[in-house]
Protein backbone atom coordinates (compact mmCIF):
# COMPACT_ATOMS: atom_id res chain seq x y z
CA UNK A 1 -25.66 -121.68 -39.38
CA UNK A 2 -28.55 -121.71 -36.64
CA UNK A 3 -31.39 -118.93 -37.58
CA UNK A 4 -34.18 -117.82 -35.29
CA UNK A 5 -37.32 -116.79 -36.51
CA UNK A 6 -39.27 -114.33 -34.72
CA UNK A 7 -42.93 -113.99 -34.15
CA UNK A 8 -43.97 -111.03 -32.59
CA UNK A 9 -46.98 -111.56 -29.92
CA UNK A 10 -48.26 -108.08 -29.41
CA UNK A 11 -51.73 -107.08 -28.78
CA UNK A 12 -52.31 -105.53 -32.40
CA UNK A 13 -51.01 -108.69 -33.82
CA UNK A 14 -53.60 -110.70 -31.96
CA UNK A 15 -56.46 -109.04 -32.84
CA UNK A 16 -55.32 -109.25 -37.05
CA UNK A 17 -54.70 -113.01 -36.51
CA UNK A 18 -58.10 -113.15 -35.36
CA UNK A 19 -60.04 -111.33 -38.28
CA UNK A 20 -60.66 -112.08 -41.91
CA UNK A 21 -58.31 -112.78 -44.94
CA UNK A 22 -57.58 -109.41 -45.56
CA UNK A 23 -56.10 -108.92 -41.78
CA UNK A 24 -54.27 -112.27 -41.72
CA UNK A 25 -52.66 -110.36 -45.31
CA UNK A 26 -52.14 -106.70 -43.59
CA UNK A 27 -50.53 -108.94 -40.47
CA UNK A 28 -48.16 -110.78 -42.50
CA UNK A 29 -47.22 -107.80 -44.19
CA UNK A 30 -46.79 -105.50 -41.00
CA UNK A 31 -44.59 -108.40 -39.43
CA UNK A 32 -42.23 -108.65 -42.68
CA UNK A 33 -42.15 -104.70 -43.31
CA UNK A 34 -41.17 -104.33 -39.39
CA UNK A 35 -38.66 -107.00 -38.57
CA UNK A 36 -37.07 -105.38 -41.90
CA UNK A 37 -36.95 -102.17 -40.25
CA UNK A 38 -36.43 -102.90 -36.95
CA UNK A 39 -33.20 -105.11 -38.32
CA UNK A 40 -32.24 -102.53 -40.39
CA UNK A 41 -32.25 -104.44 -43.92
CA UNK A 42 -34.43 -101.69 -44.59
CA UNK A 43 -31.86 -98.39 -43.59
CA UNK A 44 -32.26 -95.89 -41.93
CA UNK A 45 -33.64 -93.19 -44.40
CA UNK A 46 -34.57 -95.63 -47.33
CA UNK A 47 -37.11 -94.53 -49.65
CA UNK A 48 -40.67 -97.03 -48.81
CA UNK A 49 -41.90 -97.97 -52.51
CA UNK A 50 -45.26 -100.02 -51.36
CA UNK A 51 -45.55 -101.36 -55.07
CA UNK A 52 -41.95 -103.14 -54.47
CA UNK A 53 -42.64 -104.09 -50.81
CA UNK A 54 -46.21 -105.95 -52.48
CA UNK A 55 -44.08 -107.65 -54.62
CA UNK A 56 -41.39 -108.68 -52.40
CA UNK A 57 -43.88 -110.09 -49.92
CA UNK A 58 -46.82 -111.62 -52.50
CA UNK A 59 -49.33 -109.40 -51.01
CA UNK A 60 -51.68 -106.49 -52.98
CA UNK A 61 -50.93 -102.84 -52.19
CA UNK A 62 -53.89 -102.58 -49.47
CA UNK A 63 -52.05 -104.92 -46.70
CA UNK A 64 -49.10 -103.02 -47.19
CA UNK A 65 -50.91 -99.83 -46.84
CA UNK A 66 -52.56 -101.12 -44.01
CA UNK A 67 -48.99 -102.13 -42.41
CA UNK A 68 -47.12 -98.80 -43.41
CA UNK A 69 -50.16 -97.06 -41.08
CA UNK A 70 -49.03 -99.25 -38.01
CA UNK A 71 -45.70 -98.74 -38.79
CA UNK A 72 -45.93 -95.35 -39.14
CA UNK A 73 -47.36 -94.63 -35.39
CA UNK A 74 -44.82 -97.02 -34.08
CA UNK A 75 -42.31 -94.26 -35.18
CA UNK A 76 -40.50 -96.74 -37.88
CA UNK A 77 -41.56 -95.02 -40.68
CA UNK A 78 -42.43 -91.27 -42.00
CA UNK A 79 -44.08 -89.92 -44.49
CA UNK A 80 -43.28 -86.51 -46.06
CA UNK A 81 -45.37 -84.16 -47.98
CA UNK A 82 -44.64 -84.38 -51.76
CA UNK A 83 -41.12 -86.21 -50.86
CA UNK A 84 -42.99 -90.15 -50.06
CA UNK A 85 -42.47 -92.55 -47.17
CA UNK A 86 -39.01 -93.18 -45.87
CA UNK A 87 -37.50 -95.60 -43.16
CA UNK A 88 -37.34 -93.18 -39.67
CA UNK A 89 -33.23 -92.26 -38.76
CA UNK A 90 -31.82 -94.05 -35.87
CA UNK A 91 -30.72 -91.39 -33.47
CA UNK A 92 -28.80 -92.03 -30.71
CA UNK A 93 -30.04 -88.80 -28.96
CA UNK A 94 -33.16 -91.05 -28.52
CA UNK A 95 -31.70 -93.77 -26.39
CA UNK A 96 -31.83 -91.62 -22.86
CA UNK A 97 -35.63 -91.45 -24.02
CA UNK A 98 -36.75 -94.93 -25.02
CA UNK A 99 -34.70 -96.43 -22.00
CA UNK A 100 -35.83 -93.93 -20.21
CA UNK A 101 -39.55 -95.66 -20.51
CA UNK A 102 -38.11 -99.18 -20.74
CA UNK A 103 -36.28 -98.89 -16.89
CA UNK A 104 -39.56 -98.18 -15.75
CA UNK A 105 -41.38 -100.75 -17.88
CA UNK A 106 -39.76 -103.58 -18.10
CA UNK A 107 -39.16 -104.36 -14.80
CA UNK A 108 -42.92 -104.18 -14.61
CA UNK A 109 -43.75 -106.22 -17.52
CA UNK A 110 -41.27 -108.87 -15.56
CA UNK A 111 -43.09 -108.79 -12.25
CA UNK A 112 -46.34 -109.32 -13.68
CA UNK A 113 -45.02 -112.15 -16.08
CA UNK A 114 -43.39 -113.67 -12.29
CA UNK A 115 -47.23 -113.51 -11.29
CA UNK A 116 -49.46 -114.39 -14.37
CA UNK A 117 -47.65 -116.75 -16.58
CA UNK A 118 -49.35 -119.24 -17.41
CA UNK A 119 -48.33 -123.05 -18.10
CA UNK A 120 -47.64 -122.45 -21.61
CA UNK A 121 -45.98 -119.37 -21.33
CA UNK A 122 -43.77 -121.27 -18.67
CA UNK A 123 -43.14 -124.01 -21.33
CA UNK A 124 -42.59 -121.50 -23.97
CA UNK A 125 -40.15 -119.60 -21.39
CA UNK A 126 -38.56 -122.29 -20.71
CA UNK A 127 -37.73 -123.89 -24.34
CA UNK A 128 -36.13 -120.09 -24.71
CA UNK A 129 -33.93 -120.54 -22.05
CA UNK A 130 -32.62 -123.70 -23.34
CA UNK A 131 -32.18 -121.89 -26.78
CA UNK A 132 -29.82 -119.26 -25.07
CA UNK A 133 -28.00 -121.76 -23.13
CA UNK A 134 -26.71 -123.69 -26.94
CA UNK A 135 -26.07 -119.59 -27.85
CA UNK A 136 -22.43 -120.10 -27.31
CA UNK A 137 -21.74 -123.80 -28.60
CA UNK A 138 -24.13 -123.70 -31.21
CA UNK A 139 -22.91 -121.28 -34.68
CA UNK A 140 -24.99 -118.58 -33.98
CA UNK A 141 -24.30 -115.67 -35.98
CA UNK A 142 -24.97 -112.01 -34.50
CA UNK A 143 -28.36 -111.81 -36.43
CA UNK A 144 -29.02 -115.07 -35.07
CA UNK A 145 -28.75 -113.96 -31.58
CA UNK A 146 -30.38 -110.48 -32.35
CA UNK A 147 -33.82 -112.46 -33.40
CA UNK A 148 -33.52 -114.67 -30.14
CA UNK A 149 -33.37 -111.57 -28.09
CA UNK A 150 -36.11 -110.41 -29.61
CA UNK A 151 -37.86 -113.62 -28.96
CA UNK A 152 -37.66 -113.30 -25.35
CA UNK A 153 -38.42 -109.63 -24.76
CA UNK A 154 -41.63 -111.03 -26.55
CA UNK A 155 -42.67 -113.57 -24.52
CA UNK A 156 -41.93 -111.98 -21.87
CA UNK A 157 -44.46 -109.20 -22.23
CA UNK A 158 -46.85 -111.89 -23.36
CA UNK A 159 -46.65 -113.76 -20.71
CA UNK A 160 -47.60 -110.07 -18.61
CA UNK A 161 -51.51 -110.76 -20.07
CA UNK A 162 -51.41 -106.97 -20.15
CA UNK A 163 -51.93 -105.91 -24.06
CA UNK A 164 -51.22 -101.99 -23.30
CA UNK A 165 -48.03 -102.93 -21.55
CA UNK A 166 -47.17 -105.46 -24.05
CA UNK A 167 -47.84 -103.38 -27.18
CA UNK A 168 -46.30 -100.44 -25.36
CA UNK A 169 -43.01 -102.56 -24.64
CA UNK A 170 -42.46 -103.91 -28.13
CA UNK A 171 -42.55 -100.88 -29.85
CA UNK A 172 -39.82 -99.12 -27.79
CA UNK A 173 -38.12 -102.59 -28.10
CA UNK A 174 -38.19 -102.61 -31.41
CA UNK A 175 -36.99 -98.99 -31.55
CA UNK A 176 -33.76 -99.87 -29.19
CA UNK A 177 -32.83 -103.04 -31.65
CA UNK A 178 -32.31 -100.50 -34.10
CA UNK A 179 -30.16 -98.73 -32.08
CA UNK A 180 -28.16 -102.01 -30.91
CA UNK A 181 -28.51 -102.79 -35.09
CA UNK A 182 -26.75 -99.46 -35.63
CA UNK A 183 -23.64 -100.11 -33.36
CA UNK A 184 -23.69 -103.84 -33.85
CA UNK A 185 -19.81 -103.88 -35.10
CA UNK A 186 -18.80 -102.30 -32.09
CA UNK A 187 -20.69 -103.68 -29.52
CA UNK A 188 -18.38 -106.92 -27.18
CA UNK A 189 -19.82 -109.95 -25.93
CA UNK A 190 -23.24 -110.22 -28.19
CA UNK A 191 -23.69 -113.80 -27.17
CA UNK A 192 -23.09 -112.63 -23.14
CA UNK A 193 -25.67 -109.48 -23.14
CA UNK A 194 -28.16 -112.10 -24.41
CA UNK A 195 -27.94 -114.91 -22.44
CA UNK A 196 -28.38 -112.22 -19.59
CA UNK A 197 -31.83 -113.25 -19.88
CA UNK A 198 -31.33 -116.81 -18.40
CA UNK A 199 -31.87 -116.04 -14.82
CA UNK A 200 -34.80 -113.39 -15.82
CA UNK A 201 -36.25 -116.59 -17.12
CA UNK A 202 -36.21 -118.68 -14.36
CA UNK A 203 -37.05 -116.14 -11.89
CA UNK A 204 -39.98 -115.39 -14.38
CA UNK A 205 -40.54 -119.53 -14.24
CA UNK A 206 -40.27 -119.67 -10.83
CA UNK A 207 -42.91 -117.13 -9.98
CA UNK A 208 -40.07 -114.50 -8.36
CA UNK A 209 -41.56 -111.03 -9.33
CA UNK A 210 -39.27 -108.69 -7.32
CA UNK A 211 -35.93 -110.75 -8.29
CA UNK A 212 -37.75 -110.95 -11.87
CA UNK A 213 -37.97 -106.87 -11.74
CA UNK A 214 -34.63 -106.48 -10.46
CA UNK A 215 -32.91 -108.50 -12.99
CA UNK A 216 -35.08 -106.83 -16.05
CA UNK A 217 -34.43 -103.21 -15.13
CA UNK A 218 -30.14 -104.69 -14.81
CA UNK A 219 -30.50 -105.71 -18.50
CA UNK A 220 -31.92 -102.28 -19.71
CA UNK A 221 -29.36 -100.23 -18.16
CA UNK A 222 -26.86 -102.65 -18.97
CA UNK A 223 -27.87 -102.03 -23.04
CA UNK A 224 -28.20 -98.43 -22.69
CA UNK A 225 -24.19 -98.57 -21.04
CA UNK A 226 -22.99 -101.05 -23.50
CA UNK A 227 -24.44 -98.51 -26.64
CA UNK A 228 -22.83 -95.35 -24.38
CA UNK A 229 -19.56 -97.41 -24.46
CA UNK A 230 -19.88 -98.05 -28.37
CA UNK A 231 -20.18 -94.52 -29.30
């Protein structure tokens, strides 16, 4: 079985990568504790025990407390008064809201990658789209293709060179893979919705904002019907 590993590239993760030891620790541990979350291996509602999680990931208590504060603003976690830190519910009342922001963003984030990429993130762009055209005759599983979406929403943004768009975008990404997490079972065509993003990606290559804007905004509204559907 093909796996895909992810590596986020938002703006926050940038700066860590570029500090001291203690960062590069409070990094690794806010990537781990997220992709958890975000995939749901941690559920929704699960109690956060950051002795466990320290364990689990080889790290002291201070990187994950440092993580569990990122996490916490990017509306994955919550933390409770006498009662501890818990994973944050996926509602599906939320979905009008976070597409709400990513119809508008996306699109954006698209044009401007159309514009600004530069040679690597063309190569990198392009190595991604031949990774989603083997999605179908390769043995990709659904969390398989789940991590490879999540690759390219990533270097999309990067490839924007705007960190407050990009770090804006990947946390309400990361909030609507929970969602797509949630209804995975009933959701058609996983392997299709992905590879969606094959013409993004060469309109993004080719330096075709507009058409690159048109086809990201399709793909959000195309999620947020597919989810509607699944209900």
């Amino acid at each position: 079985m093909q796996q895909v590993a992810t590596e986020p590239t938002d703006g926050a993760a940038r700066g860590s990568e570029a500090g001291g030891e203690e960062l590069s620790l409070a990094e690794r541990a806010y990537r781990a504790v997220r992709d958890r979350l975000v995939m749901l291996e941690i559920r929704p509602g699960a109690p956060i025990n950051e002795e466990q999680l320290a364990q689990s990931l080889g790290v002291g208590r201070t990187p994950v407390r440092e993580a569990l504060k990122r996490l916490q603003y990017e509306r994955l976690i919550a933390t409770y008064p006498r009662r501890g830190t818990f994973a944050t519910d996926v509602n599906i009342t939320d979905l009008a809201h976070i597409s709400e922001v990513r119809q508008e963003l996306e699109p954006l984030a698209a044009a401007q990658a159309a514009r600004r990429a530069t040679a690597a993130d063309r190569a990198n762009l392009t190595a991604l789209r031949r990774e989603l055209e083997s999605a179908h005759s390769a043995q990709y599983d659904t969390i398989a293709l789940m991590h490879l979406d999540l690759q390219v929403h990533r270097a999309v943004y990067a490839a924007a060179h705007n960190p407050y768009l990009e770090d804006t975008l990947v946390r309400h990404d990361n909030l609507a893979t929970r969602i797509w997490c949630l209804f995975i079972d009933r959701l058609s065509d996983m392997a299709g919705h992905v590879e969606e993003h094959g013409p993004l990606i060469e309109a993004i290559v080719a330096g075709e904002p507009e058409k690159a804007a048109r086809l990201a905004r399709g793909h959000v509204e195309g999620f947020e019907r597919a989810i509607r559907e699944a209900i």
